[in-house]
PDB file of N, CA and C in Angstrom:
ATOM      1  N   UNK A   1      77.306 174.691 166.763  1.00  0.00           N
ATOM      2  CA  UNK A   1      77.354 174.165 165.415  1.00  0.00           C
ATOM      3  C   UNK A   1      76.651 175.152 164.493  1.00  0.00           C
ATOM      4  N   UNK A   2      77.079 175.699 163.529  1.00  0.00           N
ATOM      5  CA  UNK A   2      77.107 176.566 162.454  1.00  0.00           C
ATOM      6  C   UNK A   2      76.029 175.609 161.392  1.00  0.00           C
ATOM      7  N   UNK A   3      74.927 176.269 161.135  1.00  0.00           N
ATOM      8  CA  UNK A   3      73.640 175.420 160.038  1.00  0.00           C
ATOM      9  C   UNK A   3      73.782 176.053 159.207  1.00  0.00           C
ATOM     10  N   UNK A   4      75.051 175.162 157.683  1.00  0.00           N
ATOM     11  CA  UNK A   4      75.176 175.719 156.501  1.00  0.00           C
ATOM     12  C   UNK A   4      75.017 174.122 155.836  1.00  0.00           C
ATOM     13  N   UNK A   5      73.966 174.218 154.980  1.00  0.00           N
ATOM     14  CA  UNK A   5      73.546 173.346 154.138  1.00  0.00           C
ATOM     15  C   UNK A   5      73.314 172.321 154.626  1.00  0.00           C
ATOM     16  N   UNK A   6      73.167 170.664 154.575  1.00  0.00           N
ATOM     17  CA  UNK A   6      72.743 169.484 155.219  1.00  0.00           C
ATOM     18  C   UNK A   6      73.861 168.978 155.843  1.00  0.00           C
ATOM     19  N   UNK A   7      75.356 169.456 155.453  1.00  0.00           N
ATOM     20  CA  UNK A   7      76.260 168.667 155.929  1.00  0.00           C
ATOM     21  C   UNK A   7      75.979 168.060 157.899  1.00  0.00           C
ATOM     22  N   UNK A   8      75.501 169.698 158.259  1.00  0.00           N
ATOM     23  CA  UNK A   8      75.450 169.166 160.138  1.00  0.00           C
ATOM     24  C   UNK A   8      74.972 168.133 160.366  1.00  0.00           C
ATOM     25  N   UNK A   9      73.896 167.274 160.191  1.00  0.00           N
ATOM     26  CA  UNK A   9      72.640 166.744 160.132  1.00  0.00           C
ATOM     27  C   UNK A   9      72.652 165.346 160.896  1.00  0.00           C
ATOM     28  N   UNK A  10      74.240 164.591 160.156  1.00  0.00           N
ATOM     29  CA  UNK A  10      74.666 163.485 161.158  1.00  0.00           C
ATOM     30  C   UNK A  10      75.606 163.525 162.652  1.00  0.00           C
ATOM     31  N   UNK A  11      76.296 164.772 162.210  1.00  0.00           N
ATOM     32  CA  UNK A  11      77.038 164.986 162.626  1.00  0.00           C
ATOM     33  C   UNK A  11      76.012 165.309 164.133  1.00  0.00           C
ATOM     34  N   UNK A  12      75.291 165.949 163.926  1.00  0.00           N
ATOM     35  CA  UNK A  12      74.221 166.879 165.344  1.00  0.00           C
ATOM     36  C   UNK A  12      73.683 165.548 165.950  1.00  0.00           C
ATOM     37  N   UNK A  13      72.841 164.724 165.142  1.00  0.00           N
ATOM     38  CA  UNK A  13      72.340 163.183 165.424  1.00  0.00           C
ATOM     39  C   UNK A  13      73.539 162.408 166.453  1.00  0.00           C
ATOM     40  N   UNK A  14      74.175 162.281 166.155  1.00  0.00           N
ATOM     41  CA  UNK A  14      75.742 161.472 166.484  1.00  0.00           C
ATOM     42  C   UNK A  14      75.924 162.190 168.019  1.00  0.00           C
ATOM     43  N   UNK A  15      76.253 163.736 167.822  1.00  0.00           N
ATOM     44  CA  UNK A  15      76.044 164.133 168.924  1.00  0.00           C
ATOM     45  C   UNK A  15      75.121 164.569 170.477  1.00  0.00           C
ATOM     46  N   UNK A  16      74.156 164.372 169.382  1.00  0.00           N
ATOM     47  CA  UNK A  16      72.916 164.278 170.298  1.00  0.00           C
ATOM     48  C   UNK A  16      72.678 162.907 170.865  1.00  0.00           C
ATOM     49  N   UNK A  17      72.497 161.882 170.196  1.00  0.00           N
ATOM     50  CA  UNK A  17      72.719 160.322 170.736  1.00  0.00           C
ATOM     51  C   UNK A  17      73.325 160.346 171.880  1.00  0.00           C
ATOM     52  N   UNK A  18      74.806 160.461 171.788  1.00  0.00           N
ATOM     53  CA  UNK A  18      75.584 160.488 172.998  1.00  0.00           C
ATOM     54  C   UNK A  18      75.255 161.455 174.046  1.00  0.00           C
ATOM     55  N   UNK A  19      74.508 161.967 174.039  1.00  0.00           N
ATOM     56  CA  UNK A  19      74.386 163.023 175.268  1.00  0.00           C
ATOM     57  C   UNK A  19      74.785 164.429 175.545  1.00  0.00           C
ATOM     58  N   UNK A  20      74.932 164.858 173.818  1.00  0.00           N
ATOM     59  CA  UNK A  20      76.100 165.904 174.542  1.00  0.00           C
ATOM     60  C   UNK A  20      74.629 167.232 174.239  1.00  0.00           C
ATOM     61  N   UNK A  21      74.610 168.292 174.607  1.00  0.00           N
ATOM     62  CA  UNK A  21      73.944 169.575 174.826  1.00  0.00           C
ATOM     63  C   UNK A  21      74.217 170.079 173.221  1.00  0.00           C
ATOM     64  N   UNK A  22      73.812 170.069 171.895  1.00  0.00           N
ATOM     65  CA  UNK A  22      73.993 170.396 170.570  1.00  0.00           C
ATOM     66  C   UNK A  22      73.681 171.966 170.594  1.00  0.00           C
ATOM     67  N   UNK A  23      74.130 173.094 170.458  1.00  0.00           N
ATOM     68  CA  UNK A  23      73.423 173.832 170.091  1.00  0.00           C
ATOM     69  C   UNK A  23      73.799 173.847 168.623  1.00  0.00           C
ATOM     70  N   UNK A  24      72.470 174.182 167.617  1.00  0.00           N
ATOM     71  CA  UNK A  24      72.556 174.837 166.506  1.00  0.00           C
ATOM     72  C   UNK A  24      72.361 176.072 166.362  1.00  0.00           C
ATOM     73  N   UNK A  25      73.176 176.553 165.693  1.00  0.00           N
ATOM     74  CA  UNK A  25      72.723 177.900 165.222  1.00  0.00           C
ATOM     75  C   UNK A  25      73.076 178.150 163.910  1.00  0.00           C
ATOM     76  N   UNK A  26      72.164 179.477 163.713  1.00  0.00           N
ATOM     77  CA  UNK A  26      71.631 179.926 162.395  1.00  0.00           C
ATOM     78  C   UNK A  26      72.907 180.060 161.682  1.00  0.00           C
ATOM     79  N   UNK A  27      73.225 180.259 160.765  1.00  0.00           N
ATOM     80  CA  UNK A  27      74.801 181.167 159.782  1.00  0.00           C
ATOM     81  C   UNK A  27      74.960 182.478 160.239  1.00  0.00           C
ATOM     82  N   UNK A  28      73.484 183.060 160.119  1.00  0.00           N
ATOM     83  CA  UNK A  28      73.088 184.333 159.540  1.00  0.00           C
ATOM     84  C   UNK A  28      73.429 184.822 160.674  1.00  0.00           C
ATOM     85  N   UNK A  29      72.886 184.611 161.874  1.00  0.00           N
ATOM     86  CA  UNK A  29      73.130 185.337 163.678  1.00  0.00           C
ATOM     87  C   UNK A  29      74.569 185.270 164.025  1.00  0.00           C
ATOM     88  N   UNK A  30      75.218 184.460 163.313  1.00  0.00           N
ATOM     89  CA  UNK A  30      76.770 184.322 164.057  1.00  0.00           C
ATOM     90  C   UNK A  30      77.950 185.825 163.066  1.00  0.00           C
ATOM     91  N   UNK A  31      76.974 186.084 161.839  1.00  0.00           N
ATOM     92  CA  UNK A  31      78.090 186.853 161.329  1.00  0.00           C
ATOM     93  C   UNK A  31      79.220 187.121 160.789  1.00  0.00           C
ATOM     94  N   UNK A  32      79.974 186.406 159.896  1.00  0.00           N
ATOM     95  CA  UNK A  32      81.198 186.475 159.674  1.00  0.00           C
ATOM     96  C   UNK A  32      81.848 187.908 159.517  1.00  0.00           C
ATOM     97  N   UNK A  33      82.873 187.967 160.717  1.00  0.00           N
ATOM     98  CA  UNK A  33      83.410 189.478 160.577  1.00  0.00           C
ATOM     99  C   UNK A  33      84.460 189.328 159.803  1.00  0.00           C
ATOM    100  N   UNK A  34      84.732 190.293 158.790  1.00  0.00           N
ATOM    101  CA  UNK A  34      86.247 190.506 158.248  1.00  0.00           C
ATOM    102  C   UNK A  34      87.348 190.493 158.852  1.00  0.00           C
ATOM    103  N   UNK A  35      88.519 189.684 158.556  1.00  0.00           N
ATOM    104  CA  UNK A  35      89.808 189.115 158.894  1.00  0.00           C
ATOM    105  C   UNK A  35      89.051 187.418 159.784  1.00  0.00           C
ATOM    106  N   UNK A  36      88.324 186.678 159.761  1.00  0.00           N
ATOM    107  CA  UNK A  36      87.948 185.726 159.565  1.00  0.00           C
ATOM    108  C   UNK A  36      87.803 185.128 158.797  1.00  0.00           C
ATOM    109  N   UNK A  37      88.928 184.461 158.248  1.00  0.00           N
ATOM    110  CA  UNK A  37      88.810 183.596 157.105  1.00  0.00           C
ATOM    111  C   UNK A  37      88.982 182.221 157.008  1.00  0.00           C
ATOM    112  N   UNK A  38      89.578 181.692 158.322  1.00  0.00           N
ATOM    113  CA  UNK A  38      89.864 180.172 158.096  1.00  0.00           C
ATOM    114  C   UNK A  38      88.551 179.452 158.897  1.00  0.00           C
ATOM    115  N   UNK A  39      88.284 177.948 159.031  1.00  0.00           N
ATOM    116  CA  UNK A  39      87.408 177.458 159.171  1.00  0.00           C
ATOM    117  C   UNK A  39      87.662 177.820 160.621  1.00  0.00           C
ATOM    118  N   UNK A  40      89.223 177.515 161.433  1.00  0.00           N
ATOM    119  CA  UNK A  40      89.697 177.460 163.049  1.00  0.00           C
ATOM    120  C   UNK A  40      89.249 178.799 163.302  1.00  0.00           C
ATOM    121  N   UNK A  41      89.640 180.151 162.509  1.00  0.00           N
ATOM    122  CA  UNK A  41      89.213 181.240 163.581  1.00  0.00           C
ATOM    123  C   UNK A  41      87.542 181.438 163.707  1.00  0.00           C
ATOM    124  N   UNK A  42      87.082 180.840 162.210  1.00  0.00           N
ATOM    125  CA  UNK A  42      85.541 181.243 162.667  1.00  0.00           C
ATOM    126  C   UNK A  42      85.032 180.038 163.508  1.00  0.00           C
ATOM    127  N   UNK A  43      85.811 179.474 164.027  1.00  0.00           N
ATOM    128  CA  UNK A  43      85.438 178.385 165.177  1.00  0.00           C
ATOM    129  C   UNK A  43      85.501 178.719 166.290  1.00  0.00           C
ATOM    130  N   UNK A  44      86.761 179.510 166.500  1.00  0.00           N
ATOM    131  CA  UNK A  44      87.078 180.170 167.896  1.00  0.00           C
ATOM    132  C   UNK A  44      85.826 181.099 167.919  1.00  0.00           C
ATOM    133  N   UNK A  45      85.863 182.128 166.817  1.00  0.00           N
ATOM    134  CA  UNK A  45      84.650 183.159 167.382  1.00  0.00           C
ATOM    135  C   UNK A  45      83.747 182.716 167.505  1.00  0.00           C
ATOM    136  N   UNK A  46      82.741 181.924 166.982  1.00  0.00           N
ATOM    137  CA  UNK A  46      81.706 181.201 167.041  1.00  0.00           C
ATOM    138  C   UNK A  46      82.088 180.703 168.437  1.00  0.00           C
ATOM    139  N   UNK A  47      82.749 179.877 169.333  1.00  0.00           N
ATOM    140  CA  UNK A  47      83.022 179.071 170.608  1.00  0.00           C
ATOM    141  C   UNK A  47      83.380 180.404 171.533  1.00  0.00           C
ATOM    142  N   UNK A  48      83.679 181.493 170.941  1.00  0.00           N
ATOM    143  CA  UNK A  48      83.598 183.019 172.015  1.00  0.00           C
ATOM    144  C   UNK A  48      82.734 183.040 172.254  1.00  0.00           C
ATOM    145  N   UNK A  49      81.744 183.660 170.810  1.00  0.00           N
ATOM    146  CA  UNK A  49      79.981 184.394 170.683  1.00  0.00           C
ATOM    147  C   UNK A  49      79.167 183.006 172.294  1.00  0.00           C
ATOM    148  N   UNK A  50      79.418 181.500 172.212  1.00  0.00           N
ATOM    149  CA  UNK A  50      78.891 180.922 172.908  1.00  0.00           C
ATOM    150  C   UNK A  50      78.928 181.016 174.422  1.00  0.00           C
ATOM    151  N   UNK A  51      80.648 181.140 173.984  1.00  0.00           N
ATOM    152  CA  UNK A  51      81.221 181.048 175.997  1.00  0.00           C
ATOM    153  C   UNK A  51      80.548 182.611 176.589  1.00  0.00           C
ATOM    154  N   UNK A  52      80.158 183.661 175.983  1.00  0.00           N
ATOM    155  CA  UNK A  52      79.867 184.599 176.647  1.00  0.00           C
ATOM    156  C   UNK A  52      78.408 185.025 176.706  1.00  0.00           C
ATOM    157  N   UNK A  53      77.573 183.797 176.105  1.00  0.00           N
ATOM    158  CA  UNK A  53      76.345 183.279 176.152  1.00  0.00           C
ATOM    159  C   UNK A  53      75.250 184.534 174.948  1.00  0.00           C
ATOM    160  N   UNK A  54      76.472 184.801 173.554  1.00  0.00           N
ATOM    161  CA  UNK A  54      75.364 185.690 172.667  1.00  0.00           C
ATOM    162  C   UNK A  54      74.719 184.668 171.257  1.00  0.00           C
ATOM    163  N   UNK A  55      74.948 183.382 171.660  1.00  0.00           N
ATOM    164  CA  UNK A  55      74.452 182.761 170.547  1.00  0.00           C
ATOM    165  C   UNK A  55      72.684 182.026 171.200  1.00  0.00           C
ATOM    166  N   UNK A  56      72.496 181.737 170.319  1.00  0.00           N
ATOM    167  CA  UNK A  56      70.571 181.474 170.921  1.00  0.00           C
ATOM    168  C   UNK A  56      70.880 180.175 169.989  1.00  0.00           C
ATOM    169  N   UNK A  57      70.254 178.910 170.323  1.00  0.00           N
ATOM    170  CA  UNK A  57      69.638 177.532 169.694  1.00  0.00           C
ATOM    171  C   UNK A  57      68.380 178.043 169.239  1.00  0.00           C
ATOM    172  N   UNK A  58      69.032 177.052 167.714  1.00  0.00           N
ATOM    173  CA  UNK A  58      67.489 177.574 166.909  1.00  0.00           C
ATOM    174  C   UNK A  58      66.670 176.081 167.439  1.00  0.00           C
ATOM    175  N   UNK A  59      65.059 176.334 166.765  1.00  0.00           N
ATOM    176  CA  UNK A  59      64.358 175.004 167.154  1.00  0.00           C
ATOM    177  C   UNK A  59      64.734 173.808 166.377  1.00  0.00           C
ATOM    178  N   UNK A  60      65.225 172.984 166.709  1.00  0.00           N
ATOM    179  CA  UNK A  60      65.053 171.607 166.081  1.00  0.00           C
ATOM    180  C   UNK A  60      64.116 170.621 166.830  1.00  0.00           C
ATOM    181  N   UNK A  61      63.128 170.093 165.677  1.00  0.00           N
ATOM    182  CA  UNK A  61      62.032 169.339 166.374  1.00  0.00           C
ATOM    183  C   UNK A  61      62.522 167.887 166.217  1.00  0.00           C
ATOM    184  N   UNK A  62      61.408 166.945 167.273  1.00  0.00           N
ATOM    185  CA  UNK A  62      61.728 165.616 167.275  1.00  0.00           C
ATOM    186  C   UNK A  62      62.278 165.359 165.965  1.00  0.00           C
ATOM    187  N   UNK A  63      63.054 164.000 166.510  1.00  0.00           N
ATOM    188  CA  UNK A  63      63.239 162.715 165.529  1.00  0.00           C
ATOM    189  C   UNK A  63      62.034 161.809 164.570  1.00  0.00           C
ATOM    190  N   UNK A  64      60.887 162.113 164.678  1.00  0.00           N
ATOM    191  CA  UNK A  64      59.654 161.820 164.228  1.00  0.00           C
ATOM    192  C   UNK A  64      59.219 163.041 163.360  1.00  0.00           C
ATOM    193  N   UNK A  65      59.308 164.387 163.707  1.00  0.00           N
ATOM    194  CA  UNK A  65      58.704 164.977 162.944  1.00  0.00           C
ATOM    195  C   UNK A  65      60.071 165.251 161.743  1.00  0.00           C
ATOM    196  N   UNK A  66      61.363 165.270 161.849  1.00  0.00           N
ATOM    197  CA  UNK A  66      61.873 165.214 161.180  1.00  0.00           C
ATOM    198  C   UNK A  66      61.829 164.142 160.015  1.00  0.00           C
ATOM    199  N   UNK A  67      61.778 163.135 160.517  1.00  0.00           N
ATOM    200  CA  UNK A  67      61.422 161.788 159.021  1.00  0.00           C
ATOM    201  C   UNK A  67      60.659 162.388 158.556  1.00  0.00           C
ATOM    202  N   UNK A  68      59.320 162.958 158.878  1.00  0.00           N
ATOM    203  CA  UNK A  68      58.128 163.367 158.299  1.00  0.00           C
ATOM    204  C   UNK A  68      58.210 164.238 157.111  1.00  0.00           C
ATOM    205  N   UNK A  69      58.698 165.138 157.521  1.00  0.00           N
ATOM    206  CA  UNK A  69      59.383 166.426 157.227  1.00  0.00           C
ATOM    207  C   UNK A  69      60.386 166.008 155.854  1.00  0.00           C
ATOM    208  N   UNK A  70      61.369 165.039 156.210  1.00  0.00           N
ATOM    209  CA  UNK A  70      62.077 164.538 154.837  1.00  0.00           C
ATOM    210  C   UNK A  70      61.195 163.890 153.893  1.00  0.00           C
ATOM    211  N   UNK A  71      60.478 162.578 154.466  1.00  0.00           N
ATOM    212  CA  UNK A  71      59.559 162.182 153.481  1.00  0.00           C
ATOM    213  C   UNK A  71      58.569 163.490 152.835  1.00  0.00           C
ATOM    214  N   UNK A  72      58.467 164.018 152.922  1.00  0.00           N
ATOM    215  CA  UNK A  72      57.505 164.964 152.475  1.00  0.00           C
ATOM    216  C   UNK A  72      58.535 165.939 151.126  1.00  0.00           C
ATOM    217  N   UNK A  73      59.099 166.154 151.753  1.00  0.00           N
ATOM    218  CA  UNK A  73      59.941 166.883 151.064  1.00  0.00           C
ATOM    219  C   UNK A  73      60.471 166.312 149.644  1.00  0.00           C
ATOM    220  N   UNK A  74      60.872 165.310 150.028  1.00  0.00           N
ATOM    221  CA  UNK A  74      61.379 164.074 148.757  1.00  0.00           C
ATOM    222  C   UNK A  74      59.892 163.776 148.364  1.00  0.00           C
ATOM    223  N   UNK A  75      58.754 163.465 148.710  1.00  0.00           N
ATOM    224  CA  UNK A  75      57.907 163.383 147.675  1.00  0.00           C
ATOM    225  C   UNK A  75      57.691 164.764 146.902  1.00  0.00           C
ATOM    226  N   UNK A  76      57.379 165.741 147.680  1.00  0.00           N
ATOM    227  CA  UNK A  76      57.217 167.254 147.120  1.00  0.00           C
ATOM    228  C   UNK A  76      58.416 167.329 145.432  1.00  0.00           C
ATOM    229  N   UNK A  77      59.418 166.456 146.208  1.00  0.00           N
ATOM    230  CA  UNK A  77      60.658 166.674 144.576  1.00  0.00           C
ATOM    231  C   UNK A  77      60.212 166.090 143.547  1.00  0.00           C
ATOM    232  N   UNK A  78      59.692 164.581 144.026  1.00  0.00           N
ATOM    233  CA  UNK A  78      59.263 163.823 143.255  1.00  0.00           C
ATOM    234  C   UNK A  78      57.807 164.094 142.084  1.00  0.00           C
ATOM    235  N   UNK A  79      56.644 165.148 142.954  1.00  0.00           N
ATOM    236  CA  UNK A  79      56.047 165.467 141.947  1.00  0.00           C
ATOM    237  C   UNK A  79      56.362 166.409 141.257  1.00  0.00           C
ATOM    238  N   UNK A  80      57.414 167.620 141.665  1.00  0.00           N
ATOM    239  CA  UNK A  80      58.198 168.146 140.494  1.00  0.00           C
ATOM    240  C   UNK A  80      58.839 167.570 139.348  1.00  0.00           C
ATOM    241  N   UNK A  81      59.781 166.887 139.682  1.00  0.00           N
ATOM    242  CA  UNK A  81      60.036 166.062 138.830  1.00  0.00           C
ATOM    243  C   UNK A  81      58.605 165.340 137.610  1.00  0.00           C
ATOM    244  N   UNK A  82      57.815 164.765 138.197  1.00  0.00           N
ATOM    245  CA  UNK A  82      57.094 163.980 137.235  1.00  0.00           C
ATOM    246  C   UNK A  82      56.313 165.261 136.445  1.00  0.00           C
ATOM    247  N   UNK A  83      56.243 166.353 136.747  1.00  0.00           N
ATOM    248  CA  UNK A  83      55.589 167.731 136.240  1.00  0.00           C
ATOM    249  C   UNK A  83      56.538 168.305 134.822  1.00  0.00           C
ATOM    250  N   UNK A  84      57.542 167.785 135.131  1.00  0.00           N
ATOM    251  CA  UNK A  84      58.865 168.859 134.046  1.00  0.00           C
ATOM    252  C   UNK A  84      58.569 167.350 133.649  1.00  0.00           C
ATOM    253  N   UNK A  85      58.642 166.379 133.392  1.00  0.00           N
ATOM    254  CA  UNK A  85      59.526 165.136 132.698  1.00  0.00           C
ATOM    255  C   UNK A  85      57.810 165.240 131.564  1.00  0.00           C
ATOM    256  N   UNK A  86      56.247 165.673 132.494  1.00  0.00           N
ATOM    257  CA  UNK A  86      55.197 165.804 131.552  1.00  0.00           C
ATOM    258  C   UNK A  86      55.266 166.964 130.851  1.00  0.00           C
ATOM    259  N   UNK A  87      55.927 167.797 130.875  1.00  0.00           N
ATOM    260  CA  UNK A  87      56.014 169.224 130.392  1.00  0.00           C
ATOM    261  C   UNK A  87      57.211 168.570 129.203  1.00  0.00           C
ATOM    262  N   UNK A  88      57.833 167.892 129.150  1.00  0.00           N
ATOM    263  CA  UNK A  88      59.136 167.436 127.952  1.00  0.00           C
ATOM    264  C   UNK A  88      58.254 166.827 126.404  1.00  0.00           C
ATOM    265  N   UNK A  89      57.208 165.759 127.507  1.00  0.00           N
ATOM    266  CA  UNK A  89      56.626 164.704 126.094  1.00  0.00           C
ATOM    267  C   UNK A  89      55.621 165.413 125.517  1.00  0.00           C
ATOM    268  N   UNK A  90      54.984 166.666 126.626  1.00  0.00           N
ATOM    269  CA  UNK A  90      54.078 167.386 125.919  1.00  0.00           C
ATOM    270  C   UNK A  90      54.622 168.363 124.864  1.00  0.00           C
ATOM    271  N   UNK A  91      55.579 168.725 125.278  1.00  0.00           N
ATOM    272  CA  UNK A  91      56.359 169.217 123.801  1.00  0.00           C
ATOM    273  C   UNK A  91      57.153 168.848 122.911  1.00  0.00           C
ATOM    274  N   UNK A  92      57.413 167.668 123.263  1.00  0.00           N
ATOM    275  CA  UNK A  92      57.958 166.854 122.196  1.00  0.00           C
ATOM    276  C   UNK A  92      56.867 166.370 120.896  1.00  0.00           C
ATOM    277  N   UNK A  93      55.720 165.980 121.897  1.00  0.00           N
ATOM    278  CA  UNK A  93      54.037 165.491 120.963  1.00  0.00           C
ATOM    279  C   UNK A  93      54.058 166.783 120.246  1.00  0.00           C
ATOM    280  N   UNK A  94      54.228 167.857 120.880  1.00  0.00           N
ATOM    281  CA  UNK A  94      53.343 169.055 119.921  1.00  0.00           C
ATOM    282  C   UNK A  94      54.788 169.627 118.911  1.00  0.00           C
ATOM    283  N   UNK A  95      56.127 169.206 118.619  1.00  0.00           N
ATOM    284  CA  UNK A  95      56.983 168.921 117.920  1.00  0.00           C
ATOM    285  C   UNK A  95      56.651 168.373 117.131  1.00  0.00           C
ATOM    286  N   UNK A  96      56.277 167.023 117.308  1.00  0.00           N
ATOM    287  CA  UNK A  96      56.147 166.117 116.247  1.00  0.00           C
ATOM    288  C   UNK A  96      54.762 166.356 115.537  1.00  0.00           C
ATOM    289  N   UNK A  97      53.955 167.029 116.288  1.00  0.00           N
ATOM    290  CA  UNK A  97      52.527 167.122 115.482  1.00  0.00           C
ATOM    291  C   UNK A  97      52.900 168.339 114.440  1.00  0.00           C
ATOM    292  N   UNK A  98      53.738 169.068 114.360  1.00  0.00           N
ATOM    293  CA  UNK A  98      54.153 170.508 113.723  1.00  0.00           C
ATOM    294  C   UNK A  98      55.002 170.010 112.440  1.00  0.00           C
ATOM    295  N   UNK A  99      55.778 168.965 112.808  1.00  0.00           N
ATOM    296  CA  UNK A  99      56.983 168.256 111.673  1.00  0.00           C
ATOM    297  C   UNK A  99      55.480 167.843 110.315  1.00  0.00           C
ATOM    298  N   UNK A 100      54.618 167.050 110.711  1.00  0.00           N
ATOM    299  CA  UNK A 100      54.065 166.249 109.771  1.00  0.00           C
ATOM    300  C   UNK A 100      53.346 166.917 109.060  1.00  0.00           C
TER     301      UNK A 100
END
């Protein structure tokens, strides 16, 4: 399985549940060579690079440290967020203190 953006995420879960051996791997290590352009051939090469054993599993940690890991993350957004939304009224105040 190819790790480009969050889409894998249930998909790896789903497969891991059932039992099956997940490897992930990076984007970057697999390479896209030129005249690879459809999703099927960079599937085949990617399922080559494996069958001839040059792909490596990256680490994915527990199911515990992952929640962790999200909650954290989504709060980390969340005090961004409340940082820009105080950065708006503080210049809106110092707008309105300039108008009068």
């Amino acid at each position: 399985m190819e790790s480009t953006g969050v889409y894998w995420i249930p998909l790896y879960q789903i497969l891991e549940t059932r039992g099956f051996q997940v490897f992930f791997v990076n984007a970057q290590h697999v390479k896209n060579v030129p005249g690879r352009k459809s999703d099927v051939s960079d599937c085949q090469w990617i399922q080559y690079l494996h069958s001839v054993g040059l792909l490596k599993a990256s680490f994915r940690p527990p199911d515990e440290i992952c929640v962790i890991r999200s909650l954290w993350r989504h709060r980390e957004s969340l005090i961004h967020m409340a940082a820009e939304h105080i950065m708006h009224v503080q210049k809106a105040l110092s707008q309105m203190k300039e108008g009068s």
